[in-house]
PDB file of N, CA and C in Angstrom:
ATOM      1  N   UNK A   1      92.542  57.643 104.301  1.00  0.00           N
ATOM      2  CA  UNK A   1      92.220  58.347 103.070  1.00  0.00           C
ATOM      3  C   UNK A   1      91.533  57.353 102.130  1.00  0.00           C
ATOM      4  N   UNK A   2      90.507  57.996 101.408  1.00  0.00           N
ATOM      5  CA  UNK A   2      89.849  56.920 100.781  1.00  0.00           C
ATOM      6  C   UNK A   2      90.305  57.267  98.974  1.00  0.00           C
ATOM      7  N   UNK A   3      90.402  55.716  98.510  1.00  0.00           N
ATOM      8  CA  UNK A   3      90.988  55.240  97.429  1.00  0.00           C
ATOM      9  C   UNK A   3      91.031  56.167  96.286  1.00  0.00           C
ATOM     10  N   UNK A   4      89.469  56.831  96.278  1.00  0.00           N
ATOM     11  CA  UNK A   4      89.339  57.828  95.102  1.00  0.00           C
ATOM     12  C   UNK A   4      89.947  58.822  95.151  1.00  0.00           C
ATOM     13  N   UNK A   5      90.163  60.027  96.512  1.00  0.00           N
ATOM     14  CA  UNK A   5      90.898  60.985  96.705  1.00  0.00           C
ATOM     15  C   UNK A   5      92.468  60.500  96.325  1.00  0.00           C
ATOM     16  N   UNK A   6      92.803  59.447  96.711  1.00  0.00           N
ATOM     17  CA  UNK A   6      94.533  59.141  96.816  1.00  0.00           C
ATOM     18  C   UNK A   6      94.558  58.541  95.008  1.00  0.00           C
ATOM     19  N   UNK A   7      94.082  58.285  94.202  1.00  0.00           N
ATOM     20  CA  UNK A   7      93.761  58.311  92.382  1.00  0.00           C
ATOM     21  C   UNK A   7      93.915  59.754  92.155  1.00  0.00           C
ATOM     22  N   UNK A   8      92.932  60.194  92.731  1.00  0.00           N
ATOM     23  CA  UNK A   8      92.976  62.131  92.349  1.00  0.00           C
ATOM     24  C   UNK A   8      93.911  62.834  92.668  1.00  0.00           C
ATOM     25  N   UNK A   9      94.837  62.419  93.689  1.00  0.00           N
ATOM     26  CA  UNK A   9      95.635  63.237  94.098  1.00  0.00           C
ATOM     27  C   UNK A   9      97.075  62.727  93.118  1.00  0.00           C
ATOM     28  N   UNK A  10      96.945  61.823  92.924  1.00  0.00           N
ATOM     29  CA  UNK A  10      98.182  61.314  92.323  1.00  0.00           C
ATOM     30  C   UNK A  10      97.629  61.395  91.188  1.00  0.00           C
ATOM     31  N   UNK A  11      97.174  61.549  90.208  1.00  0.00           N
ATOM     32  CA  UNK A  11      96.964  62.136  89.070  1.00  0.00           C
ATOM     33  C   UNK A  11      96.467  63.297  89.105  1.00  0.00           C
ATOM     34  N   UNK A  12      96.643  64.149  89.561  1.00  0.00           N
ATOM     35  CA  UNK A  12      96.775  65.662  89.477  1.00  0.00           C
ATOM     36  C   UNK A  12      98.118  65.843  89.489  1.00  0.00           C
ATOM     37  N   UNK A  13      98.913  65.118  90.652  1.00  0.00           N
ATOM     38  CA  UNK A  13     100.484  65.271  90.726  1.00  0.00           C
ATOM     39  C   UNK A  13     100.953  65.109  89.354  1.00  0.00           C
ATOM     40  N   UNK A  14     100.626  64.148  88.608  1.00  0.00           N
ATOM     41  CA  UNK A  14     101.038  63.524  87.556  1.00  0.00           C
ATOM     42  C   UNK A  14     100.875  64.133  86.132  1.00  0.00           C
ATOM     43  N   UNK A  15     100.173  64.899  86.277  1.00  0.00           N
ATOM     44  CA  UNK A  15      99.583  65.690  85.018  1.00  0.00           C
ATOM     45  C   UNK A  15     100.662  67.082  85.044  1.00  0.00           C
ATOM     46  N   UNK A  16     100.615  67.656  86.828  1.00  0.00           N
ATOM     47  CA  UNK A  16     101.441  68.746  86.594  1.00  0.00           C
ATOM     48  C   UNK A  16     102.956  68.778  86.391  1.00  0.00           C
ATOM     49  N   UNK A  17     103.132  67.338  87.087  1.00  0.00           N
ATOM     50  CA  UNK A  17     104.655  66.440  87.120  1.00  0.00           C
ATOM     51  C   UNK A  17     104.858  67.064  85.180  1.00  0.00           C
ATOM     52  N   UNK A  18     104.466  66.512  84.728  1.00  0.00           N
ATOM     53  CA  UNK A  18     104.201  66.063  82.977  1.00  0.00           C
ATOM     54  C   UNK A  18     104.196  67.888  82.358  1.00  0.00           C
ATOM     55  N   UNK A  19     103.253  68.698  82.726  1.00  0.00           N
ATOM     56  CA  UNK A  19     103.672  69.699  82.052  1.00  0.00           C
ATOM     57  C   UNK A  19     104.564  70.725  82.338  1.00  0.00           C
ATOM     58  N   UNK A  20     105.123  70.742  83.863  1.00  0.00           N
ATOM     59  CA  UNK A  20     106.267  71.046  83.801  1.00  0.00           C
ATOM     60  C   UNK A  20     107.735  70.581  82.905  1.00  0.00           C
ATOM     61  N   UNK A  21     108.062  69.330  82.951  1.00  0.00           N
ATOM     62  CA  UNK A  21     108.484  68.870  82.288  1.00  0.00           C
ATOM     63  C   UNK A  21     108.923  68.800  80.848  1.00  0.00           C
ATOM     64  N   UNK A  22     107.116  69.015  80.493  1.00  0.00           N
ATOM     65  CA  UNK A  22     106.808  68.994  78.756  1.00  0.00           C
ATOM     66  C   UNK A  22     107.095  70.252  77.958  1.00  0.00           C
ATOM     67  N   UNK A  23     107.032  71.399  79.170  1.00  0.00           N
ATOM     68  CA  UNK A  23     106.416  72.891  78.474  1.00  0.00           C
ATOM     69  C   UNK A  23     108.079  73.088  78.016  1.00  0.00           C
ATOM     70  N   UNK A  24     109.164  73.004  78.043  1.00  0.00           N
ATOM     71  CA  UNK A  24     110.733  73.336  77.755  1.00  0.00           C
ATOM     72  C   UNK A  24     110.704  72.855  76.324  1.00  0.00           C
ATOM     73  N   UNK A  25     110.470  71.391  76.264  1.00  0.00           N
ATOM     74  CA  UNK A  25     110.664  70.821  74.955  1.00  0.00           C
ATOM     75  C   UNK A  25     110.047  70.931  74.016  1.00  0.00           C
ATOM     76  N   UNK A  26     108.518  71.192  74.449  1.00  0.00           N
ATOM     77  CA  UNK A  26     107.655  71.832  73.851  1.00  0.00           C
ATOM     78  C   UNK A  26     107.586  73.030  72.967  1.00  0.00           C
ATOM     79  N   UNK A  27     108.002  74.242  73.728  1.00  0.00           N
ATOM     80  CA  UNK A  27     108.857  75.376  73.707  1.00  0.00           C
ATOM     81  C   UNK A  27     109.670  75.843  72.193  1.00  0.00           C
ATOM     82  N   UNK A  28     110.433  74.812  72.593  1.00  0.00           N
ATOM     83  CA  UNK A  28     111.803  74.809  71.391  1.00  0.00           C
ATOM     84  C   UNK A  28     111.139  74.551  70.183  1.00  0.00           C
ATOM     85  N   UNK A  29     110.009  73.792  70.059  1.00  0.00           N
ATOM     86  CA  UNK A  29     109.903  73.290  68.793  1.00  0.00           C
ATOM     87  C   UNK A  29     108.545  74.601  68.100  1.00  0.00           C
ATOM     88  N   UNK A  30     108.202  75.531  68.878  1.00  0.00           N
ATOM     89  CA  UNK A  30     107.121  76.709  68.276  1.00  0.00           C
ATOM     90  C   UNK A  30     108.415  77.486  68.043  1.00  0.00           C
ATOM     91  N   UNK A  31     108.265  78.015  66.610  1.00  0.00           N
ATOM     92  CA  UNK A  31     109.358  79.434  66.019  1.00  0.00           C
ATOM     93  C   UNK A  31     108.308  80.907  66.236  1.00  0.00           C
ATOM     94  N   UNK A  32     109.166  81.304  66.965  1.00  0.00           N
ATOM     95  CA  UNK A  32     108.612  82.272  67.421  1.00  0.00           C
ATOM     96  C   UNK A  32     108.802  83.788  66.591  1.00  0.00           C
ATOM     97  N   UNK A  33     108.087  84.977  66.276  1.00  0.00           N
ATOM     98  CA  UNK A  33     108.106  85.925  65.630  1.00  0.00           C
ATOM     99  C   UNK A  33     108.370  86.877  66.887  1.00  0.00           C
ATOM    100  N   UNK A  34     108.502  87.893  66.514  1.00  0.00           N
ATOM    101  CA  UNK A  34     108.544  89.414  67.694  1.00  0.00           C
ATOM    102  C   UNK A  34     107.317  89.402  68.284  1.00  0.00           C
ATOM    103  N   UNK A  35     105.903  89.316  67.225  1.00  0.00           N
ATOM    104  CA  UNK A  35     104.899  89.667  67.886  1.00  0.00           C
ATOM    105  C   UNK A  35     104.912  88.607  69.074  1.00  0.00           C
ATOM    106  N   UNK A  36     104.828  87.278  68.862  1.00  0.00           N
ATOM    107  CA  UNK A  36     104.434  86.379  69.880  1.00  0.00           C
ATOM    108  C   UNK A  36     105.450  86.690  70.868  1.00  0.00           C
ATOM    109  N   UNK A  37     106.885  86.981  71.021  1.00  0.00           N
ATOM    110  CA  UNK A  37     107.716  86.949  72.064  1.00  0.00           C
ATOM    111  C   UNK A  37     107.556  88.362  73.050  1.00  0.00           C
ATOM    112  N   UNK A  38     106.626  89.641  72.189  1.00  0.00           N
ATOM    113  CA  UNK A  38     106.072  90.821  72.866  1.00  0.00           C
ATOM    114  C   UNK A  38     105.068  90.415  73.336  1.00  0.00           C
ATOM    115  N   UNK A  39     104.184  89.848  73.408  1.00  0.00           N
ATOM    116  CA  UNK A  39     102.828  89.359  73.923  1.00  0.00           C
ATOM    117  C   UNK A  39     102.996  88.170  74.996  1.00  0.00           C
ATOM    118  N   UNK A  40     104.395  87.359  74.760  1.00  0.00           N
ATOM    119  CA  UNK A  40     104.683  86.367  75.905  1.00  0.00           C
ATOM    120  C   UNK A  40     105.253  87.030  77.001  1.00  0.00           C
ATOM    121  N   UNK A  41     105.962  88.356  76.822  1.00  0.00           N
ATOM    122  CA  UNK A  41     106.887  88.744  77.534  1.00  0.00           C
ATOM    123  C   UNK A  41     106.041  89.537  78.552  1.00  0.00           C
ATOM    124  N   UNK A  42     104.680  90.199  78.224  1.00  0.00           N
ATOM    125  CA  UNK A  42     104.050  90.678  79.075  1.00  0.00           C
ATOM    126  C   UNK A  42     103.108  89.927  79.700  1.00  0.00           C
ATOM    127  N   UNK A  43     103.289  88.675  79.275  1.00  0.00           N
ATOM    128  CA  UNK A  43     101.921  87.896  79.981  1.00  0.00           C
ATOM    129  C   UNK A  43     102.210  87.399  81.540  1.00  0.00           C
ATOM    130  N   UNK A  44     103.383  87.550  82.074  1.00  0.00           N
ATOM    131  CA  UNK A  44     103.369  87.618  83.913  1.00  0.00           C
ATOM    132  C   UNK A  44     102.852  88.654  84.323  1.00  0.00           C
ATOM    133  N   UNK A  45     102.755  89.686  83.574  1.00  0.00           N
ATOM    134  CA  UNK A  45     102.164  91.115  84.255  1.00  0.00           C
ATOM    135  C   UNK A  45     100.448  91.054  83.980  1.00  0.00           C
ATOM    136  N   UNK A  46     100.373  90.317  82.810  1.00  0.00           N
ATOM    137  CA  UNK A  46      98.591  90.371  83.007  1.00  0.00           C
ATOM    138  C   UNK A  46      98.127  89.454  83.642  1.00  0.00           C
ATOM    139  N   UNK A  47      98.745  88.092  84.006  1.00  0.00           N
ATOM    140  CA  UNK A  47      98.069  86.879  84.655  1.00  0.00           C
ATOM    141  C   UNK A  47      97.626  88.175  86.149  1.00  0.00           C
ATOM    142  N   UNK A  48      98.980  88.455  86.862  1.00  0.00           N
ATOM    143  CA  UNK A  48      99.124  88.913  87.802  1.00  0.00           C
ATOM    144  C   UNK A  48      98.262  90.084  88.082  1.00  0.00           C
ATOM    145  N   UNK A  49      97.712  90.934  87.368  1.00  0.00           N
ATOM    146  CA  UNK A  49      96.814  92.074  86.810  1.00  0.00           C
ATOM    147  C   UNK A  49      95.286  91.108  87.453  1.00  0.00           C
ATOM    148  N   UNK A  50      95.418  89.907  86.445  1.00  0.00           N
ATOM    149  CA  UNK A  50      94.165  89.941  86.011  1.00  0.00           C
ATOM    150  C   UNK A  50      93.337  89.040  87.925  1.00  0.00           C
ATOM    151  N   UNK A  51      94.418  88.567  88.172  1.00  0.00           N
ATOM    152  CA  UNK A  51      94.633  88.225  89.548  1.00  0.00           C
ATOM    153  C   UNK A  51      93.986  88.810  90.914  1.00  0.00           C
ATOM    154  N   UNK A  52      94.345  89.773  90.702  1.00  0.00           N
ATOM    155  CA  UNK A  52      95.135  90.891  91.379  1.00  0.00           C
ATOM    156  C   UNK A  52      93.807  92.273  91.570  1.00  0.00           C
ATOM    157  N   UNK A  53      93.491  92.655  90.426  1.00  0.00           N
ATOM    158  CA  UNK A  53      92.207  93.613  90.212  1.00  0.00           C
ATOM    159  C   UNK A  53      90.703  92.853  91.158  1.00  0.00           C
ATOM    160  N   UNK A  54      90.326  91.637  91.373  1.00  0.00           N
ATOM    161  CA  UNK A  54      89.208  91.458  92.139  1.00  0.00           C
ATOM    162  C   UNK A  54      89.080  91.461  93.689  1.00  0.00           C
ATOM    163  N   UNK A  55      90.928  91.566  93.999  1.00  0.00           N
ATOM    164  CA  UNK A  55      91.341  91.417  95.267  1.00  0.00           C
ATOM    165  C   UNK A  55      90.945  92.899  95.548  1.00  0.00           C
ATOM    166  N   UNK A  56      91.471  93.648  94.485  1.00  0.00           N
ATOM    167  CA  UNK A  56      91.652  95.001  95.047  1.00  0.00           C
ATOM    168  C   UNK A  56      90.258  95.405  94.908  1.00  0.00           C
ATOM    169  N   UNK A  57      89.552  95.814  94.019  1.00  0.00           N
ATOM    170  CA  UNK A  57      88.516  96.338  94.363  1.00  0.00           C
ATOM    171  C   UNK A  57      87.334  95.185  95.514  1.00  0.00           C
ATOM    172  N   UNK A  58      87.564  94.354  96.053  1.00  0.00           N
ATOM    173  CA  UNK A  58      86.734  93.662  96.967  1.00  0.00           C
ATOM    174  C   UNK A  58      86.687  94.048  98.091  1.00  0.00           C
ATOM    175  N   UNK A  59      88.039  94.766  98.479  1.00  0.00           N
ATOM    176  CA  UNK A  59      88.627  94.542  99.733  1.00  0.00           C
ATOM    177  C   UNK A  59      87.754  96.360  99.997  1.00  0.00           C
ATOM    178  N   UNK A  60      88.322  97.612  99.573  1.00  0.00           N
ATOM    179  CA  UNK A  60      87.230  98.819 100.064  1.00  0.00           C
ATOM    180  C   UNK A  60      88.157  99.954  99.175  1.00  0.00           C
ATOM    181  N   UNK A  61      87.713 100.772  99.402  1.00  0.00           N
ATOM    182  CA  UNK A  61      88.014 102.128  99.030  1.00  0.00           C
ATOM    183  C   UNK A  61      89.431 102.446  99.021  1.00  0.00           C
ATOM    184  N   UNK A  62      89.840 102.274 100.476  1.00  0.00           N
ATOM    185  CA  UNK A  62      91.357 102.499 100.848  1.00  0.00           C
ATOM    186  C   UNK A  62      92.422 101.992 100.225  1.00  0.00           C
ATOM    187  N   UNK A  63      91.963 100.734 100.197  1.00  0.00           N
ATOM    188  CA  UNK A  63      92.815  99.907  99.167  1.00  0.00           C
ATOM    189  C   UNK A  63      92.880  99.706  97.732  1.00  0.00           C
ATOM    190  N   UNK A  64      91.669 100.124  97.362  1.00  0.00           N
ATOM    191  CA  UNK A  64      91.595 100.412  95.706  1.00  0.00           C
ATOM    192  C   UNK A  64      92.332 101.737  94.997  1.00  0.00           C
ATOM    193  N   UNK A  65      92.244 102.916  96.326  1.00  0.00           N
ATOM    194  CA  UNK A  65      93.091 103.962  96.083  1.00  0.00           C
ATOM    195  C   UNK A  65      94.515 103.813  96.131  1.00  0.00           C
ATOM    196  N   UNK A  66      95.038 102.832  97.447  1.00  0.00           N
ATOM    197  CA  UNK A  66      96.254 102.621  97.640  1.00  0.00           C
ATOM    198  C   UNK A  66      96.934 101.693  96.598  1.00  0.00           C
ATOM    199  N   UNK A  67      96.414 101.178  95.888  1.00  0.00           N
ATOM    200  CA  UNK A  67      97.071 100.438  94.845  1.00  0.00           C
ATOM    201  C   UNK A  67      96.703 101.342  93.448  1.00  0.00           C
ATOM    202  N   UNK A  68      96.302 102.098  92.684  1.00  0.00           N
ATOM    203  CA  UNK A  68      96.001 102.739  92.070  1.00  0.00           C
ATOM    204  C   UNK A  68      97.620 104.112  92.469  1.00  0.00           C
ATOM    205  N   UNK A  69      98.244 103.740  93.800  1.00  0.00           N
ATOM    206  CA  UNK A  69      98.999 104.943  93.942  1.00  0.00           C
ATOM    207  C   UNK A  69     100.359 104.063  93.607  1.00  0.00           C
ATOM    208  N   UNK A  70     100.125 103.300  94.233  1.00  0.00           N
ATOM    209  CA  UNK A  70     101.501 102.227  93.988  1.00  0.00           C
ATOM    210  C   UNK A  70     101.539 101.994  92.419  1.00  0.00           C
ATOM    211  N   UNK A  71     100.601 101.875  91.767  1.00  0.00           N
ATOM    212  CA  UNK A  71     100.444 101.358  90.040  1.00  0.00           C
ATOM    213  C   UNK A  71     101.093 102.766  89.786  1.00  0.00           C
ATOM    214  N   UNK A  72     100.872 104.231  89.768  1.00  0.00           N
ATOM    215  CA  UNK A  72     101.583 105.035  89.423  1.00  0.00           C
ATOM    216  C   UNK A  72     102.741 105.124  89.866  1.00  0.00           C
ATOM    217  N   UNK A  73     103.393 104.841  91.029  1.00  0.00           N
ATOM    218  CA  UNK A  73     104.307 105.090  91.422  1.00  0.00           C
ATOM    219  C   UNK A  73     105.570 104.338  90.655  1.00  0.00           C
ATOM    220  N   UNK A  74     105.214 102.562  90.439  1.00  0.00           N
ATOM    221  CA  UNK A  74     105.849 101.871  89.516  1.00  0.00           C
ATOM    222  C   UNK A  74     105.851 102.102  88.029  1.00  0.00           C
ATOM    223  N   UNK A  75     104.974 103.004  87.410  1.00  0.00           N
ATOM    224  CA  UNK A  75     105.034 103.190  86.061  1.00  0.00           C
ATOM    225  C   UNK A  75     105.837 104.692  86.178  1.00  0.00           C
ATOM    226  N   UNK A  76     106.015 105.354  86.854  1.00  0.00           N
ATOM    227  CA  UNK A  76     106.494 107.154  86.769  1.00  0.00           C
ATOM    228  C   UNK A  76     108.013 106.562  87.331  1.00  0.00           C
ATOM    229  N   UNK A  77     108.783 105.759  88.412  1.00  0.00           N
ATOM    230  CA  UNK A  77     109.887 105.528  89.014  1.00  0.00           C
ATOM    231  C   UNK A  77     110.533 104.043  88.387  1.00  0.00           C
ATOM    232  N   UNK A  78     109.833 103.296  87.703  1.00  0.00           N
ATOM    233  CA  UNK A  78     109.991 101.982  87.411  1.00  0.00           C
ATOM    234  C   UNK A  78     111.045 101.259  88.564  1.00  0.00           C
ATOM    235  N   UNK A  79     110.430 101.272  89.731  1.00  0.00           N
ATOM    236  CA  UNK A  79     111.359 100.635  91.016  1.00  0.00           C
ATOM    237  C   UNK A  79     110.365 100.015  91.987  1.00  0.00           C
ATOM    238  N   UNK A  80     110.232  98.792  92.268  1.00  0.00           N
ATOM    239  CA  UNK A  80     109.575  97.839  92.904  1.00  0.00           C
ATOM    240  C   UNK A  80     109.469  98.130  94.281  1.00  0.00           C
ATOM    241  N   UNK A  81     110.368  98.356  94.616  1.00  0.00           N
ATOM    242  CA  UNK A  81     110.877  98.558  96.192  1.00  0.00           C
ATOM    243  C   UNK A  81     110.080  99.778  96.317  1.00  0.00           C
ATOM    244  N   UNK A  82     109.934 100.917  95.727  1.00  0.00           N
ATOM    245  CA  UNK A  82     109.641 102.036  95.738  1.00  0.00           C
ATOM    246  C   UNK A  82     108.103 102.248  95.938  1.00  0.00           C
ATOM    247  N   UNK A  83     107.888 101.322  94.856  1.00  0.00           N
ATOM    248  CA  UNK A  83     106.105 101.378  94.919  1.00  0.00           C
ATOM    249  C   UNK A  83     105.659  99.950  96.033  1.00  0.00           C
ATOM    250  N   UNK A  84     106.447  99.353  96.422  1.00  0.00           N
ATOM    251  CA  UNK A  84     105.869  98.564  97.775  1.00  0.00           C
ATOM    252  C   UNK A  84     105.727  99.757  99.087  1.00  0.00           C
ATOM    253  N   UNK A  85     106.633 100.269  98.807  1.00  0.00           N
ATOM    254  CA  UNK A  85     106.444 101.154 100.099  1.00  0.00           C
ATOM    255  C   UNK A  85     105.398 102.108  99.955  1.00  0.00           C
ATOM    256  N   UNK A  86     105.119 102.688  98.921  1.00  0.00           N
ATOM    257  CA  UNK A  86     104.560 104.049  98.333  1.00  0.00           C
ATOM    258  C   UNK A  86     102.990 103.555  98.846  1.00  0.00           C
ATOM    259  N   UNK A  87     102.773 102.082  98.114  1.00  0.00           N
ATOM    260  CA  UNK A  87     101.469 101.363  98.177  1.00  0.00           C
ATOM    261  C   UNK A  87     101.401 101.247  99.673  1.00  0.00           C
ATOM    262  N   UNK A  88     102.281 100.540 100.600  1.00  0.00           N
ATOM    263  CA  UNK A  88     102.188 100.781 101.913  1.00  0.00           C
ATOM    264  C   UNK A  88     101.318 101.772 102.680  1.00  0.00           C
ATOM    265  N   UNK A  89     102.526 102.594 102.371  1.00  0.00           N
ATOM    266  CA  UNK A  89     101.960 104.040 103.329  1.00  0.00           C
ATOM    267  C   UNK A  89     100.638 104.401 102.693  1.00  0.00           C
ATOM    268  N   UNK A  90     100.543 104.492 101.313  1.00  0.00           N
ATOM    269  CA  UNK A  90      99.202 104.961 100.819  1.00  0.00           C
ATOM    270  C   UNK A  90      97.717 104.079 101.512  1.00  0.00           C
ATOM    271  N   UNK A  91      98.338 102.858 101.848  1.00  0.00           N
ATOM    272  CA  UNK A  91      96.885 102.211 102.263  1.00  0.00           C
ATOM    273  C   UNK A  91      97.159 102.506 104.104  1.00  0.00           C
ATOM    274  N   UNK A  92      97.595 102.894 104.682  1.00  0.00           N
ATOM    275  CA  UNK A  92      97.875 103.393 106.007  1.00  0.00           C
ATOM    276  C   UNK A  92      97.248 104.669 106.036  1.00  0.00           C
ATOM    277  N   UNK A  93      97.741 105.864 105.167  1.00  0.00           N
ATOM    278  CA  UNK A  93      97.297 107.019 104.853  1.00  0.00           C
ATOM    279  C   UNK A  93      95.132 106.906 104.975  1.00  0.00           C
ATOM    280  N   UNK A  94      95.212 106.503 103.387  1.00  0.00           N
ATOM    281  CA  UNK A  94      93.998 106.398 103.044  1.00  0.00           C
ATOM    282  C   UNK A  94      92.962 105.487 104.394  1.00  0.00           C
ATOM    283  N   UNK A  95      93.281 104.445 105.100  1.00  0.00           N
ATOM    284  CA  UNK A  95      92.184 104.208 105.946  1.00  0.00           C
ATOM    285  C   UNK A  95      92.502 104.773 106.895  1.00  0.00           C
ATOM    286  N   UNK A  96      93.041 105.607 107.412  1.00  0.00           N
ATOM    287  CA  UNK A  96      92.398 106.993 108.407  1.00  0.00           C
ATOM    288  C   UNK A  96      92.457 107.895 107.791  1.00  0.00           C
ATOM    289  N   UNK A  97      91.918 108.469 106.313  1.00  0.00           N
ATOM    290  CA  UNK A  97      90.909 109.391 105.739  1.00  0.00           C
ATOM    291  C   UNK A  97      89.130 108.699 105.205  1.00  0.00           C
ATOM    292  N   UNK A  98      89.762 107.825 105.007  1.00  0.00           N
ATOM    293  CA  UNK A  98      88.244 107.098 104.511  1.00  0.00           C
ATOM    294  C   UNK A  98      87.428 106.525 105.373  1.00  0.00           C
TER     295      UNK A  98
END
């Protein structure tokens, strides 16, 4: 391995080493209002959204429908398990109609 990659690699380690670490203590010291703790509280669902939406429409039809069925299924049942399966079968369904 050459010298520059094994610098880069260990300071990348080192940076993420550091903000794991940092982000707790960090944390404590921002006073937080409702608004910011409503807007933090949904932000795993938009990283994951925002993630998530180029996969789906890249991939075809079947699958843009089949997740579009699963997204209802989790907002009308609010049950995970429910809409993994729902999304399942829907993308099984949908590519032998499409």
């Amino acid at each position: 391995m050459q010298t520059d990659s094994l610098i880069a690699i260990v300071g990348m380690a080192l940076v993420t080493y550091l903000t794991r670490i940092g982000g707790p203590p960090l944390v404590r010291l921002v006073r937080g209002n409702r608004r910011m703790e409503a807007c933090l509280a949904r932000l795993p669902g938009s990283i994951l959204a925002a993630l998530l939406a180029p996969l789906v429409f890249a991939v075809g039809p079947a699958e843009a429908a089949a997740s579009a069925v699963t997204l209802l299924v989790s907002v009308k049942f609010r049950s995970m398990p429910l809409a993994l399966v729902a999304g399942v079968w829907a993308v099984v369904i949908f590519r032998h109609m499409i």
